[in-house]
Protein backbone atom coordinates (compact mmCIF):
# COMPACT_ATOMS: atom_id res chain seq x y z
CA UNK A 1 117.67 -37.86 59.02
CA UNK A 2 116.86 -34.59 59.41
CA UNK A 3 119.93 -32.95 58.18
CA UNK A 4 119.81 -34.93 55.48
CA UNK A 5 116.39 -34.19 53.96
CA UNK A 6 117.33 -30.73 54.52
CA UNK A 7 120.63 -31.22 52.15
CA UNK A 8 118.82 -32.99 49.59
CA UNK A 9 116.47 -29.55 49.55
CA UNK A 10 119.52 -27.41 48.84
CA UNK A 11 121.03 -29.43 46.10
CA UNK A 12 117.40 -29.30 44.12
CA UNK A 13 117.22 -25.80 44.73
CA UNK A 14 120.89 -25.90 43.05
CA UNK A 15 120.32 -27.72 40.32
CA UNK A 16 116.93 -25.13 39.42
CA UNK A 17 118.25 -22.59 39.45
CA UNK A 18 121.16 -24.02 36.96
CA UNK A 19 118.16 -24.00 34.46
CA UNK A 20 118.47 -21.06 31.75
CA UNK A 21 115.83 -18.12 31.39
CA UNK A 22 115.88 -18.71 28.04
CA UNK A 23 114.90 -22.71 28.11
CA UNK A 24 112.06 -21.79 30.40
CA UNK A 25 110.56 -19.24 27.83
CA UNK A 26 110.87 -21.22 25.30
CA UNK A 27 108.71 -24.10 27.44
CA UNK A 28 106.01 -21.67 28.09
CA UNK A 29 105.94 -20.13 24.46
CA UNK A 30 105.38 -23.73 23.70
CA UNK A 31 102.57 -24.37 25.68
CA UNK A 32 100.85 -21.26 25.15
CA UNK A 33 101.54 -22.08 21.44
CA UNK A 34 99.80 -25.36 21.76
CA UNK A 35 96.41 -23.73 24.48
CA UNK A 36 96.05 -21.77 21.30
CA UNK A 37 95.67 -24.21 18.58
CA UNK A 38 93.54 -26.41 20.94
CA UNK A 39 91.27 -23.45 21.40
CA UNK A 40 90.83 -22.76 17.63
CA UNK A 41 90.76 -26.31 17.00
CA UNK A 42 87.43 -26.09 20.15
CA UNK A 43 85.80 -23.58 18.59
CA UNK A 44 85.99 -24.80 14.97
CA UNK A 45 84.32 -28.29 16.16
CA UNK A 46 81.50 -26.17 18.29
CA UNK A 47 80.72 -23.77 14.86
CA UNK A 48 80.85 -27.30 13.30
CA UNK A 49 78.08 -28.87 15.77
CA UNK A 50 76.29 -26.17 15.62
CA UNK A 51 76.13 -26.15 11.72
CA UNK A 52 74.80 -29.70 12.17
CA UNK A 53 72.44 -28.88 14.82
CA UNK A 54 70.72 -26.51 12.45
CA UNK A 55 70.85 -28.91 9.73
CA UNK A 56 69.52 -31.37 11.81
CA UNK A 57 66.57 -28.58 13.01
CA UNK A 58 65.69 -27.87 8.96
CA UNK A 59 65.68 -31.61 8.52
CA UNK A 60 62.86 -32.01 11.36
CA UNK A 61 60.57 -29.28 9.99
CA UNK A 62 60.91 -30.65 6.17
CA UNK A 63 59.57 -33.79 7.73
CA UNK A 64 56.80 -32.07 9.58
CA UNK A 65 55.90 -30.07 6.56
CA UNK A 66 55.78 -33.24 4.72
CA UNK A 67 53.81 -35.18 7.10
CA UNK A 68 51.33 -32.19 6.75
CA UNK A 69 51.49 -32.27 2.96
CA UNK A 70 50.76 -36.15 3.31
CA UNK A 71 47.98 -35.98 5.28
CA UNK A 72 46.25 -33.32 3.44
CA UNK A 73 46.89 -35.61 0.08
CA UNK A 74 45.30 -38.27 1.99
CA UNK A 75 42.39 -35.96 2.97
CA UNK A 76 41.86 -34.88 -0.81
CA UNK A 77 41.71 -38.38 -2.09
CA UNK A 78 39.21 -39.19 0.87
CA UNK A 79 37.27 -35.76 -0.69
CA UNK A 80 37.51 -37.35 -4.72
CA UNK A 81 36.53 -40.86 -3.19
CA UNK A 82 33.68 -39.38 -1.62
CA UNK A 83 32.69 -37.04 -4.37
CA UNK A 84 33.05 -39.90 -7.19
CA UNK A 85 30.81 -42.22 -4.96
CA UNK A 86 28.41 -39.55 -4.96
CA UNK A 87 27.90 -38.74 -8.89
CA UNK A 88 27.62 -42.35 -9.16
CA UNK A 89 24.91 -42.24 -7.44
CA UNK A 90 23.35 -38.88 -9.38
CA UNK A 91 24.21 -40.95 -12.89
CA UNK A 92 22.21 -43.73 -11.18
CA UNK A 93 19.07 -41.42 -10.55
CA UNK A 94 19.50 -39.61 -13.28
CA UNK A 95 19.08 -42.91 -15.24
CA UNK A 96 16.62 -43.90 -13.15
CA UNK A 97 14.64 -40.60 -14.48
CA UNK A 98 15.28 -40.99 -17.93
CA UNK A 99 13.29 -44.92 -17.65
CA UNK A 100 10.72 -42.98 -16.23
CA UNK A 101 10.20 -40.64 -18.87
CA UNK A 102 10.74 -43.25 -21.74
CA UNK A 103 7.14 -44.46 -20.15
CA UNK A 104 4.95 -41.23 -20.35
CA UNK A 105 1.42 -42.17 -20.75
CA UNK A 106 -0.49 -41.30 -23.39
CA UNK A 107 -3.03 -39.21 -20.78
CA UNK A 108 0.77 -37.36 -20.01
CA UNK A 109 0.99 -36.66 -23.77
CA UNK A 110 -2.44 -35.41 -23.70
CA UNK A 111 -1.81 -32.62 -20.72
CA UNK A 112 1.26 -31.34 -22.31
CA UNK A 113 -0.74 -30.85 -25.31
CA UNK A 114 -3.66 -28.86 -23.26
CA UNK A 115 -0.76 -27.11 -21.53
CA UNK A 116 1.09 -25.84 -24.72
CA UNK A 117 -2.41 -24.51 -26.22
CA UNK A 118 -3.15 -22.38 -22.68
CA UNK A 119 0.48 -21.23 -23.03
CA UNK A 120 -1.08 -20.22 -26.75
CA UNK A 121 -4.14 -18.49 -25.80
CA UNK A 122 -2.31 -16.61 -22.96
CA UNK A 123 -0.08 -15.46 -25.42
CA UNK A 124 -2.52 -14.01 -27.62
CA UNK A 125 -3.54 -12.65 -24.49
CA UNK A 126 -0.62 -10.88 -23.92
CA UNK A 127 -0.33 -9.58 -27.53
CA UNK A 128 -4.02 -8.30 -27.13
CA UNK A 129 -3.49 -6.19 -24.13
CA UNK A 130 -0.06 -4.56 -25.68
CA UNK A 131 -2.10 -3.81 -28.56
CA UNK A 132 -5.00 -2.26 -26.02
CA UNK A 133 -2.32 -0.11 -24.66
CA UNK A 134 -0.39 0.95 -27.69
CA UNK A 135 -4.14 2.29 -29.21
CA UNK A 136 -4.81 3.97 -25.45
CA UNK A 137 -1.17 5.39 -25.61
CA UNK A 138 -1.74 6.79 -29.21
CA UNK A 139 -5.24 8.07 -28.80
CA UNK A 140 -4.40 9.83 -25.53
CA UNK A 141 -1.28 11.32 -26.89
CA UNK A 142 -3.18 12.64 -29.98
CA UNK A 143 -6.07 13.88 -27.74
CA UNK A 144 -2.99 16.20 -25.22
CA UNK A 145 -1.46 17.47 -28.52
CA UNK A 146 -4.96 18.77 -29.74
CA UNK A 147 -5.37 19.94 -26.50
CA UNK A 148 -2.23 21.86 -26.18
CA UNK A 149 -2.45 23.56 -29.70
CA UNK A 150 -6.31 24.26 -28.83
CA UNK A 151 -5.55 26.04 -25.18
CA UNK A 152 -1.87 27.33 -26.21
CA UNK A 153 -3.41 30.80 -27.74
CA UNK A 154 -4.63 33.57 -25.19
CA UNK A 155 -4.04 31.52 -22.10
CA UNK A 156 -1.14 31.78 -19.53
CA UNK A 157 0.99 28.62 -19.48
CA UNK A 158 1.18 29.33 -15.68
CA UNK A 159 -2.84 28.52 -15.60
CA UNK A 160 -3.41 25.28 -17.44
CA UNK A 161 -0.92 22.47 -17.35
CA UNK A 162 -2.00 19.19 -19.43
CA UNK A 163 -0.54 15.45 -18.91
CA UNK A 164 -1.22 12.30 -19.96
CA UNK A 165 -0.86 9.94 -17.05
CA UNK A 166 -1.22 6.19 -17.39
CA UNK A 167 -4.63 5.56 -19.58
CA UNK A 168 -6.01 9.16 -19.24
CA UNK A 169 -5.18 12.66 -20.11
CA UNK A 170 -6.01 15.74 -17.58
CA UNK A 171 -5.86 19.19 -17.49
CA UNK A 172 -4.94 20.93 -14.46
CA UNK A 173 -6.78 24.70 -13.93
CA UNK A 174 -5.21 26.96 -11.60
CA UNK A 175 -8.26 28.56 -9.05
CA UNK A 176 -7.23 32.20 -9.86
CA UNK A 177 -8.15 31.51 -13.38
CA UNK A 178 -11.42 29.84 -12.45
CA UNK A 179 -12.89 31.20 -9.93
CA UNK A 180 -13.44 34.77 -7.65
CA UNK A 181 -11.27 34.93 -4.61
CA UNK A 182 -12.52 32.46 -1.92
CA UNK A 183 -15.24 31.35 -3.63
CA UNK A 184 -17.09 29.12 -6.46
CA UNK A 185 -18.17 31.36 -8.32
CA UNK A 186 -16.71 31.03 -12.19
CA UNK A 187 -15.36 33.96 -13.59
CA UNK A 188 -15.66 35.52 -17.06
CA UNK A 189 -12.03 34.45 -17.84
CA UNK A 190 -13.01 30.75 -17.20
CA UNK A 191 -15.33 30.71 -20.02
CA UNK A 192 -12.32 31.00 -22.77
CA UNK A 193 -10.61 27.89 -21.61
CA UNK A 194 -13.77 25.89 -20.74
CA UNK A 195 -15.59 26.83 -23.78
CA UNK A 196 -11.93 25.53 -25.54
CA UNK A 197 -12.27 22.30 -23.72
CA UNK A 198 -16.04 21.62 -24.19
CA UNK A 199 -15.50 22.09 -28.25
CA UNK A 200 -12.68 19.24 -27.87
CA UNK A 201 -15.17 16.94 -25.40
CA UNK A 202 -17.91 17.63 -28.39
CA UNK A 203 -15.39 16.32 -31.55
CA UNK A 204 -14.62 13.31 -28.76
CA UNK A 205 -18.54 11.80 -27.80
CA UNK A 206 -16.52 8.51 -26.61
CA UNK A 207 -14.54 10.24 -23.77
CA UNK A 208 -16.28 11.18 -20.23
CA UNK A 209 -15.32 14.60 -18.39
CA UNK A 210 -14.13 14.34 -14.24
CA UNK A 211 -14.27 17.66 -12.53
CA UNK A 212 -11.86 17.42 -9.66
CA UNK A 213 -11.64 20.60 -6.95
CA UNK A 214 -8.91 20.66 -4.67
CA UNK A 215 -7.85 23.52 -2.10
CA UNK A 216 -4.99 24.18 0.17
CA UNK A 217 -4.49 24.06 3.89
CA UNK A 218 -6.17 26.93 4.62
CA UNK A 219 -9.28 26.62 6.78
CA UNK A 220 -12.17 28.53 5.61
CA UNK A 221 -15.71 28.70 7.28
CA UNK A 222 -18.35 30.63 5.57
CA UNK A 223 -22.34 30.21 5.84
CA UNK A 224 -22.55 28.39 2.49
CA UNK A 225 -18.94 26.89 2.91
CA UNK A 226 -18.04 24.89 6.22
CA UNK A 227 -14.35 23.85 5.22
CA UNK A 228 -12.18 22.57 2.46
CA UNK A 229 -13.99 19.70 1.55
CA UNK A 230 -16.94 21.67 0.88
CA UNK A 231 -14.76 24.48 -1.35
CA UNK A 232 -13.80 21.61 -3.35
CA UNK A 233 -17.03 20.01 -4.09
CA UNK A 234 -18.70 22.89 -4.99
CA UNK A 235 -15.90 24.36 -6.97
CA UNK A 236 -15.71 21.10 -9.15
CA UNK A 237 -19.86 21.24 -9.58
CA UNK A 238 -19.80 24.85 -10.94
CA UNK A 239 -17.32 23.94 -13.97
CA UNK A 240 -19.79 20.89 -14.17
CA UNK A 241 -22.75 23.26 -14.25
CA UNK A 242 -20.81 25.49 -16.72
CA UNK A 243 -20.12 22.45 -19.03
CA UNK A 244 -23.60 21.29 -19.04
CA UNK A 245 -25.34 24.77 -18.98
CA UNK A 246 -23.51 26.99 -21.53
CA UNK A 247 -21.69 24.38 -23.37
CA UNK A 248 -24.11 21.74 -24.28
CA UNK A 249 -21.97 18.54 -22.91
CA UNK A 250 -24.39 16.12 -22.45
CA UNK A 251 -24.21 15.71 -18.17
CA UNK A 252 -24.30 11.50 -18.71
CA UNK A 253 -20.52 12.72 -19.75
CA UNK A 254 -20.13 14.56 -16.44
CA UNK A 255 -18.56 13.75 -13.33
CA UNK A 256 -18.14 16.30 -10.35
CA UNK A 257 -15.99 15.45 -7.22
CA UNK A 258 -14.14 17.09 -4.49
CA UNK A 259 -10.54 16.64 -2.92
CA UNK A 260 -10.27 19.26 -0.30
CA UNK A 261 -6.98 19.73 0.97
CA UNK A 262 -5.43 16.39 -0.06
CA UNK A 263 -3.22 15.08 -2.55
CA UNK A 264 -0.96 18.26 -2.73
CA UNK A 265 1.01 18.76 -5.48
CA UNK A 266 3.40 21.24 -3.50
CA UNK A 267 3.84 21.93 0.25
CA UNK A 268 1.16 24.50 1.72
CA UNK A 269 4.01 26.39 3.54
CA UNK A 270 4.76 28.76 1.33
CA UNK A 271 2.52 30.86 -0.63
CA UNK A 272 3.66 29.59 -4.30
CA UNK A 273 2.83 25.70 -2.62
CA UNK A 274 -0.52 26.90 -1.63
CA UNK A 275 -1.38 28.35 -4.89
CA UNK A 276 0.19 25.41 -7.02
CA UNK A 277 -2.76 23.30 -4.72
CA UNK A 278 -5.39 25.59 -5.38
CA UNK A 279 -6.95 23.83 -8.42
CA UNK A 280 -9.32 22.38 -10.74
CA UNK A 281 -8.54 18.95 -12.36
CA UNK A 282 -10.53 18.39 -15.91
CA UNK A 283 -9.84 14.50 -16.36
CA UNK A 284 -10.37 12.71 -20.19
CA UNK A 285 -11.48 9.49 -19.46
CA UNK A 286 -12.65 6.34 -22.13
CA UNK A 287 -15.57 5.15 -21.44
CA UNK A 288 -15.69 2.09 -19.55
CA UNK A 289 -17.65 -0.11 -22.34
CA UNK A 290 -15.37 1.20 -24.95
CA UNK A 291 -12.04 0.78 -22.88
CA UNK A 292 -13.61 -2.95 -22.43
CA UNK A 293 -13.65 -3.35 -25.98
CA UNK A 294 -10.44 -3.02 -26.41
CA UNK A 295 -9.79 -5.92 -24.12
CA UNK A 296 -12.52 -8.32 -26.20
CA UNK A 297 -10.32 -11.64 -27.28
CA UNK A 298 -12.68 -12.01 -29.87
CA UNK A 299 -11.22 -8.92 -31.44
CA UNK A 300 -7.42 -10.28 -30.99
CA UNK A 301 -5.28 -9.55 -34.00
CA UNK A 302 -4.58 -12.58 -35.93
């Protein structure tokens, strides 16, 4: 048994090797021919799934993006539903208010009438006090450009500055001009500009004279003069004196008061600041019954 196993062994290893080079390569160029074409042919159906898979991945967000879309639609038309319901509602008030007003009383009528003549009178009202202030704004602009063209020759500009502020016109004085150094005293020089301005007060009998003093920061203590306030009251009573005294303004016209250090018109550091303060304020004023006049309704222009 054995030896014949063992010749059986020796003929196949005959009848191989009988087998041409040549037929074996072309068996493996075969196969390697056909491996090949079953790769290409694998990797042609994995591009191919894969082109479906993304296909397949646009398809699913279309339809989420369109699920979106459809539930915001469905929110809007919950938003128009709501918002139609609601002006329903306002045409159903508004209705409502128009019934009401088709049944105004006649006592209504009546207040609407009493309301639409105060709405008359307050008018007039209105018309009279632009008038009031148009004649204040003309008269006290007349009264600076007299005042200007009365004071303009042989004074400094530096020395007298007129304004017209709000209802009145005023006439600041600087204290060099005025008065003696550190003191009350009125000077000669003072008498050209205050014997300018009581000849203007004279021609006006319906305007009233206030004599403001004011002084800088500077302390002063004297034995007639304890401080500031004091400079300034007395200052403002000698021009006062002066208008009364050797001008002939009648002193019901006259009003003296003081402002000491206060209401600065520039800052008291410097020596310019503190001279700019140093000053005598000559304020035109109407007289209150006359100013009142101008407010009378009884004297409203038709």
């Amino acid at each position: 048994m054995q030896k014949l196993l063992i010749l059986s062994l020796a003929l196949m290893v005959s009848l191989t090797s009988c087998v041409s080079q040549k037929k074996y390569d072309e068996l493996q160029a075969s196969i390697d021919t056909r491996e090949a074409k079953l790769r290409d042919d694998l990797s042609k159906r994995d591009q191919e799934l894969n082109r479906y898979a993304e296909r397949l991945a646009d398809c699913e967000r279309r339809e989420t993006q369109l699920q979106g879309q459809v539930q915001n639609a469905e929110t809007q038309v919950k938003i128009r539903e709501e918002q139609i319901t609601d002006l329903k509602q306002q045409r159903d008030r508004s209705v409502e208010q128009v019934g009401d007003l088709t049944v105004l009383s006649q006592g209504a009528n009546a207040n609407i009438g009493n309301t639409l003549k105060q709405l008359e009178g307050k008018d007039k009202y209105i018309r009279l006090l632009q008038n009031a202030k148009s004649k204040a704004d003309s008269i006290n602009l007349a009264l600076a450009v007299n005042l200007k063209k009365v004071l303009r020759d042989g004074i400094d500009d530096q020395d007298v500055d007129i304004k017209v502020d709000k209802t009145v016109v005023y006439i600041n004085l600087s204290d060099k001009m005025l008065y003696k150094s550190g003191s009350y005293e009125i000077t000669d020089r003072a008498g050209e500009v205050l014997a300018k301005i009581a000849a203007i007060a004279k021609s006006r009998p319906n305007l009233e004279l206030m004599v403001e003093g004011y002084t800088d920061n500077v302390s002063i203590s004297t034995n007639c003069i304890k401080d500031n306030w004091d400079l300034s009251v007395l200052r403002s009573t000698s021009v006062v004196k002066a208008l009364q005294r050797d001008y002939g303004i009648d002193p019901n016209r006259l009003v003296a008061a003081g402002r000491g250090e206060y209401n600065a018109l520039a800052s008291n550091d410097t020596a310019e600041g503190r001279s700019t303060n140093r000053r005598t304020r000559i304020i035109l004023l109407p007289k209150l019954n006359e100013f009142y006049d101008l407010l009378d309704p009884a004297k409203i222009p038709e």
